[in-house]
N, C-alpha and C. Protein backbone atom coordinates (compact mmCIF):
# COMPACT_ATOMS: atom_id res chain seq x y z
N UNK A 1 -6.98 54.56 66.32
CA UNK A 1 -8.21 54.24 67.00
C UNK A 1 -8.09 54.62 68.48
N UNK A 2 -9.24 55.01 69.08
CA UNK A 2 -9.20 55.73 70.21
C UNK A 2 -9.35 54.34 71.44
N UNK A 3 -8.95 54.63 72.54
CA UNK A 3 -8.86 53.47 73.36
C UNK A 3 -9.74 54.12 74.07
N UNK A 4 -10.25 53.40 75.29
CA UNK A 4 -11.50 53.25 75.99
C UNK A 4 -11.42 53.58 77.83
N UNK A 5 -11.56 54.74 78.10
CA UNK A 5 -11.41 54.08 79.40
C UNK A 5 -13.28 54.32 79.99
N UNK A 6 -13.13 53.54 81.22
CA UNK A 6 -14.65 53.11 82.05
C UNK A 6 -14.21 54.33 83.13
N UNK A 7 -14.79 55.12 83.69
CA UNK A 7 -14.57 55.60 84.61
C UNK A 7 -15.60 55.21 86.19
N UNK A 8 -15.13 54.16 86.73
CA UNK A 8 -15.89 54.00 88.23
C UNK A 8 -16.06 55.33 88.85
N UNK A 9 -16.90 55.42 90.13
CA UNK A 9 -17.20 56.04 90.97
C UNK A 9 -16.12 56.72 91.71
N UNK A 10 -15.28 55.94 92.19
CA UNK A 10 -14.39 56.62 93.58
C UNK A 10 -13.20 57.45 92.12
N UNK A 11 -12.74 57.21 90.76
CA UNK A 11 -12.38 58.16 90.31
C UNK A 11 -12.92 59.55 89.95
N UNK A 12 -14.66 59.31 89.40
CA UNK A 12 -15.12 60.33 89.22
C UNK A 12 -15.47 61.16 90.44
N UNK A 13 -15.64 60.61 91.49
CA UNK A 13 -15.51 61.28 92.89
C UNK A 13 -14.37 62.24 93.26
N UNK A 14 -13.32 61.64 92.46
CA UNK A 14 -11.65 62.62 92.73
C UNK A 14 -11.65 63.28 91.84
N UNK A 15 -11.95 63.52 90.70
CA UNK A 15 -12.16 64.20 89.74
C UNK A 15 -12.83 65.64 89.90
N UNK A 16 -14.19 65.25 90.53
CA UNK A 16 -14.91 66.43 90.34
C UNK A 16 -15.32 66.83 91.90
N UNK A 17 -14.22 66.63 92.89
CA UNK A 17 -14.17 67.19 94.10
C UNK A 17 -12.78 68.06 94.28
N UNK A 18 -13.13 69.51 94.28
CA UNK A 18 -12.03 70.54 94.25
C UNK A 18 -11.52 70.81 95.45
N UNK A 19 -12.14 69.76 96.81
CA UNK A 19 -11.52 70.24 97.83
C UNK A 19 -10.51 69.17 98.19
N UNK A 20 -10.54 68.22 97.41
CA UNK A 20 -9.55 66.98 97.57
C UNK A 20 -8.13 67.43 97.58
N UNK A 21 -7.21 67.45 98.71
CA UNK A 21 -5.84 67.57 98.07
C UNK A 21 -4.89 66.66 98.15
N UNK A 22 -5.19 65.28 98.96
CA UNK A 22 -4.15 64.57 98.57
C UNK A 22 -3.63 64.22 97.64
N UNK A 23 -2.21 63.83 97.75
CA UNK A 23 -1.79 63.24 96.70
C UNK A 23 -2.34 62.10 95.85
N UNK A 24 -2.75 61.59 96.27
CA UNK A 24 -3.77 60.20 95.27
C UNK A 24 -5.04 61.15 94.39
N UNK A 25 -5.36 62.11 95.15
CA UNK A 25 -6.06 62.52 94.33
C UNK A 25 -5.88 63.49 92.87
N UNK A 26 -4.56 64.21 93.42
CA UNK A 26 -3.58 65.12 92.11
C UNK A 26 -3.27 63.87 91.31
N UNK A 27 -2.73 63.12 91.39
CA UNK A 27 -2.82 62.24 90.61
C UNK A 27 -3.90 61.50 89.50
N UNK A 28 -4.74 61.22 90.53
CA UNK A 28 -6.21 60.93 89.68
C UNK A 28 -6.16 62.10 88.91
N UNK A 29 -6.40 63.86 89.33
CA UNK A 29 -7.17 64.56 87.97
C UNK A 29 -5.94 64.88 87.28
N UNK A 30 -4.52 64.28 87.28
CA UNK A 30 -3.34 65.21 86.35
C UNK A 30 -3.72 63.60 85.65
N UNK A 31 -4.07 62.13 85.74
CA UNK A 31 -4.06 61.38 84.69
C UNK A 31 -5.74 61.65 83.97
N UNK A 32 -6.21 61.92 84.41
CA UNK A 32 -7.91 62.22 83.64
C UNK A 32 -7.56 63.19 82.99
N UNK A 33 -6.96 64.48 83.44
CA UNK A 33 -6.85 65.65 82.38
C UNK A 33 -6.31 64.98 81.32
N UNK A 34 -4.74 64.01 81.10
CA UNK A 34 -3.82 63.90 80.12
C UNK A 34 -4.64 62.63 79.10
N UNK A 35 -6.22 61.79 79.78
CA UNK A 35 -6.56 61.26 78.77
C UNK A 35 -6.96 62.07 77.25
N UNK A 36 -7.05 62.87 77.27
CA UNK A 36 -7.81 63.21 75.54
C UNK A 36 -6.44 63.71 74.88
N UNK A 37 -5.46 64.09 75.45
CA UNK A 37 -4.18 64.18 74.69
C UNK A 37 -3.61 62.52 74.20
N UNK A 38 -3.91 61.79 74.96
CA UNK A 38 -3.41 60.50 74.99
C UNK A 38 -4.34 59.40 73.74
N UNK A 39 -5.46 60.36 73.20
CA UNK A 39 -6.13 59.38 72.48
C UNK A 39 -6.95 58.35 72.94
N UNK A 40 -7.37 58.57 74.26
CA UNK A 40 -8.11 58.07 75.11
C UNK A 40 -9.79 58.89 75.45
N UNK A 41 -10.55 57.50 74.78
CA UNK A 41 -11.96 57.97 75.03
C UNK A 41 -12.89 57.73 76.31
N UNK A 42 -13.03 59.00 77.37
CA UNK A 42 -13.65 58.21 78.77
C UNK A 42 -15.38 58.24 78.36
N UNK A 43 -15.39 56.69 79.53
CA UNK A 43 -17.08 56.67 79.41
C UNK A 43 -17.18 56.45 80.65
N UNK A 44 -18.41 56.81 80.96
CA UNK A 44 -19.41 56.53 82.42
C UNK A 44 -20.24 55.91 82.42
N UNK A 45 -19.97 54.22 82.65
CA UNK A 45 -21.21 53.78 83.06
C UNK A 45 -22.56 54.54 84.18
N UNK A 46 -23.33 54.00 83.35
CA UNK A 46 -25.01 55.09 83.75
C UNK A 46 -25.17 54.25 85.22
N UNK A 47 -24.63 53.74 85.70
CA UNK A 47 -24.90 53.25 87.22
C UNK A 47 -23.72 53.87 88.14
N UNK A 48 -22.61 54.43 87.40
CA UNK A 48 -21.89 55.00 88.05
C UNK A 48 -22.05 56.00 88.40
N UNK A 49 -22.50 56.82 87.28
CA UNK A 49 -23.35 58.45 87.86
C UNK A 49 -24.57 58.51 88.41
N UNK A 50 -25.57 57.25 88.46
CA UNK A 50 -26.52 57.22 89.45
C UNK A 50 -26.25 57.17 90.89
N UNK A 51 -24.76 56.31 90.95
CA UNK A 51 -24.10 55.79 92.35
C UNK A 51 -23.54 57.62 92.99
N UNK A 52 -23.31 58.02 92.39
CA UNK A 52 -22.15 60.11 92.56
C UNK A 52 -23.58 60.19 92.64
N UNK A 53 -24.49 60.86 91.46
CA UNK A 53 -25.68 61.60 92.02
C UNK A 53 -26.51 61.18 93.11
N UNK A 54 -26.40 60.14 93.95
CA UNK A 54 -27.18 59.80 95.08
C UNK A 54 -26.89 60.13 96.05
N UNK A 55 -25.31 59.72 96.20
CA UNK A 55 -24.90 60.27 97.44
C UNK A 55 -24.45 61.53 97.68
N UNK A 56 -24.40 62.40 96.13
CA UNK A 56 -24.38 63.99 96.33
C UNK A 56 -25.51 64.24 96.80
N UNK A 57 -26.45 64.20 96.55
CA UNK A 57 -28.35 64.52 96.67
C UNK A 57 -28.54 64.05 98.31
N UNK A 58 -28.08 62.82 98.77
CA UNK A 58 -27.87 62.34 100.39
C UNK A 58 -27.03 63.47 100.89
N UNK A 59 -26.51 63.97 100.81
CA UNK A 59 -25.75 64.70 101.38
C UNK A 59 -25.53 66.23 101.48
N UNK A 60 -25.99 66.27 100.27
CA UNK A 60 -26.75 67.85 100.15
C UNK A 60 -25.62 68.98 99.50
N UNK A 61 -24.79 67.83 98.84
CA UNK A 61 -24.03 68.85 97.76
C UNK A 61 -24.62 69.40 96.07
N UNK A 62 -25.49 70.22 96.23
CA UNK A 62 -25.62 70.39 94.34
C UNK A 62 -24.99 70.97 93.93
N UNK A 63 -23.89 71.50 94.84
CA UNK A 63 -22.87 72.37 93.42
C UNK A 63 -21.71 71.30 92.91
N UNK A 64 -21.52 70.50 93.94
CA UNK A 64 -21.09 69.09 93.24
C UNK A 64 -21.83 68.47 92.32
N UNK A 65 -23.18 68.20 92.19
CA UNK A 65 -23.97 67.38 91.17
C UNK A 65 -23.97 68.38 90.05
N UNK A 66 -23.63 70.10 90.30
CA UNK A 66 -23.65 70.83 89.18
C UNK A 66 -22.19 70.47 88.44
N UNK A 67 -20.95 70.75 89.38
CA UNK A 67 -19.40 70.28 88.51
C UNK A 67 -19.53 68.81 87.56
N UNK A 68 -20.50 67.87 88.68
CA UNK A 68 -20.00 66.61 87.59
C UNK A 68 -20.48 66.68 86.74
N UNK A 69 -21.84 67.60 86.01
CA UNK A 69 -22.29 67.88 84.73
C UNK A 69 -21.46 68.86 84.39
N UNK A 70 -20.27 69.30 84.39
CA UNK A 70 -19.39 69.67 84.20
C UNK A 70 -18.02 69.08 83.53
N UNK A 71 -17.84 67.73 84.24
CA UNK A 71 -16.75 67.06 84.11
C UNK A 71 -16.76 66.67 82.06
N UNK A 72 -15.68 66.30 81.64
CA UNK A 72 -15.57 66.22 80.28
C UNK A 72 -15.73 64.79 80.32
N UNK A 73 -16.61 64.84 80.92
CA UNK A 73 -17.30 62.92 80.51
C UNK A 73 -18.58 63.27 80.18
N UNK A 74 -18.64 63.08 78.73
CA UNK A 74 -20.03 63.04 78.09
C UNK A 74 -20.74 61.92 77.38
N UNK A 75 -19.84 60.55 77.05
CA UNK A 75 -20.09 59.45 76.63
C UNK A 75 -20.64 58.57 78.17
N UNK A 76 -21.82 58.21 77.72
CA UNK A 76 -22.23 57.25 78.96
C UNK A 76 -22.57 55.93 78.30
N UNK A 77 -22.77 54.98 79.14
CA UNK A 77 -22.89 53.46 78.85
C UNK A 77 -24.05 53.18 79.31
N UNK A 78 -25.22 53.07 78.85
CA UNK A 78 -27.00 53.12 79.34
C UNK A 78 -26.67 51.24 80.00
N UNK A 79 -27.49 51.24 81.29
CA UNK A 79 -27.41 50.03 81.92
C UNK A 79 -28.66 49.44 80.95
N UNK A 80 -28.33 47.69 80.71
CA UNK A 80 -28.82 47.27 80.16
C UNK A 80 -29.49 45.77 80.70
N UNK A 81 -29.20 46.12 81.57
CA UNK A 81 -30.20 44.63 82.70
C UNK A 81 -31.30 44.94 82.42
N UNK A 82 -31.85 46.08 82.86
CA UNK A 82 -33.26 46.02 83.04
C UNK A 82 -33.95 45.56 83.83
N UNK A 83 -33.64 44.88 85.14
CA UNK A 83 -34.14 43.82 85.72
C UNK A 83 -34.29 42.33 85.44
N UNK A 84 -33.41 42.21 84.47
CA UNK A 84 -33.96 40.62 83.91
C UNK A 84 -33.15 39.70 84.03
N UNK A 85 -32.56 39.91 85.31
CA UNK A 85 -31.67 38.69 85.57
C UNK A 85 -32.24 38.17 87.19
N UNK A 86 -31.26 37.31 87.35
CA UNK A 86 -32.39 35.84 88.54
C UNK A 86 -32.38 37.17 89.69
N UNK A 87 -31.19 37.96 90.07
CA UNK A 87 -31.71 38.48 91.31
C UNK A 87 -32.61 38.96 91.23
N UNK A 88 -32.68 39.93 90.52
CA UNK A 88 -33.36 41.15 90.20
C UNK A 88 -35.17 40.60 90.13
N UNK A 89 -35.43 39.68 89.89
CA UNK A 89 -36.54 38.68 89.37
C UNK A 89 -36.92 38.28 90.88
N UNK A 90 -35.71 37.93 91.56
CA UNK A 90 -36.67 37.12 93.00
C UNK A 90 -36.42 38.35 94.17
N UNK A 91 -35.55 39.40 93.56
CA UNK A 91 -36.25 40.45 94.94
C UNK A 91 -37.89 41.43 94.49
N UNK A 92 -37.66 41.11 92.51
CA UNK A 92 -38.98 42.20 92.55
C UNK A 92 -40.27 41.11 92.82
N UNK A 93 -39.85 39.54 92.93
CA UNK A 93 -40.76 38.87 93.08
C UNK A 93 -41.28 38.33 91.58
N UNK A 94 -40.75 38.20 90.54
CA UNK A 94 -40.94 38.12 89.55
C UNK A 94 -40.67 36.65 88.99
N UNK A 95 -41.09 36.09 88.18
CA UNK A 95 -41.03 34.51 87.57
C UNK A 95 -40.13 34.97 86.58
N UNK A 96 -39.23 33.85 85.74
CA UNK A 96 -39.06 34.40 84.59
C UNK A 96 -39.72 33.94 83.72
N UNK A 97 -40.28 34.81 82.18
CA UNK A 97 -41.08 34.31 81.37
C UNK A 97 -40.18 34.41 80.29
């Protein structure tokens, strides 16, 4: 059975930035490359790639927003709030019903 990893933001950030060379970051993409040998299935929460595509788009990289549709993360995790929890309710101004 395949194990699971979540991939946050500041990894997929090291991942799919080719101008990164520190060492923390060779690290990050030599352990992301060795997940699918390892039997390891990555997913992206869908708020994590909203969080990368915003601040690529702020900033005015699209050949970055083109690599991370690139990256071999194709399993995503659809956010499932929806808005329906207490914050979310008293900033849209909402009661709960």
């Amino acid at each position: 059975m395949s194990q699971v990893v979540l991939l946050d933001s500041g990894p997929l950030g090291m991942v799919t930035n080719p101008k990164a060379s520190s060492i923390e970051v060779q690290e990050c993409k030599l352990w992301f490359n060795t997940l699918p040998q390892r039997n390891y299935t990555v997913m992206l929460p869908e708020i994590t790639d909203y969080e990368v595509r915003r601040e690529l788009l702020r900033v005015g990289k699209i050949k970055s927003i083109r690599r991370r549709f690139a990256t071999e993360v194709t399993n995503s995790i659809p956010s499932t709030n929806n808005g329906n929890n207490a914050f979310s309710r008293s900033v849209m101004g909402r009661s709960k019903t």
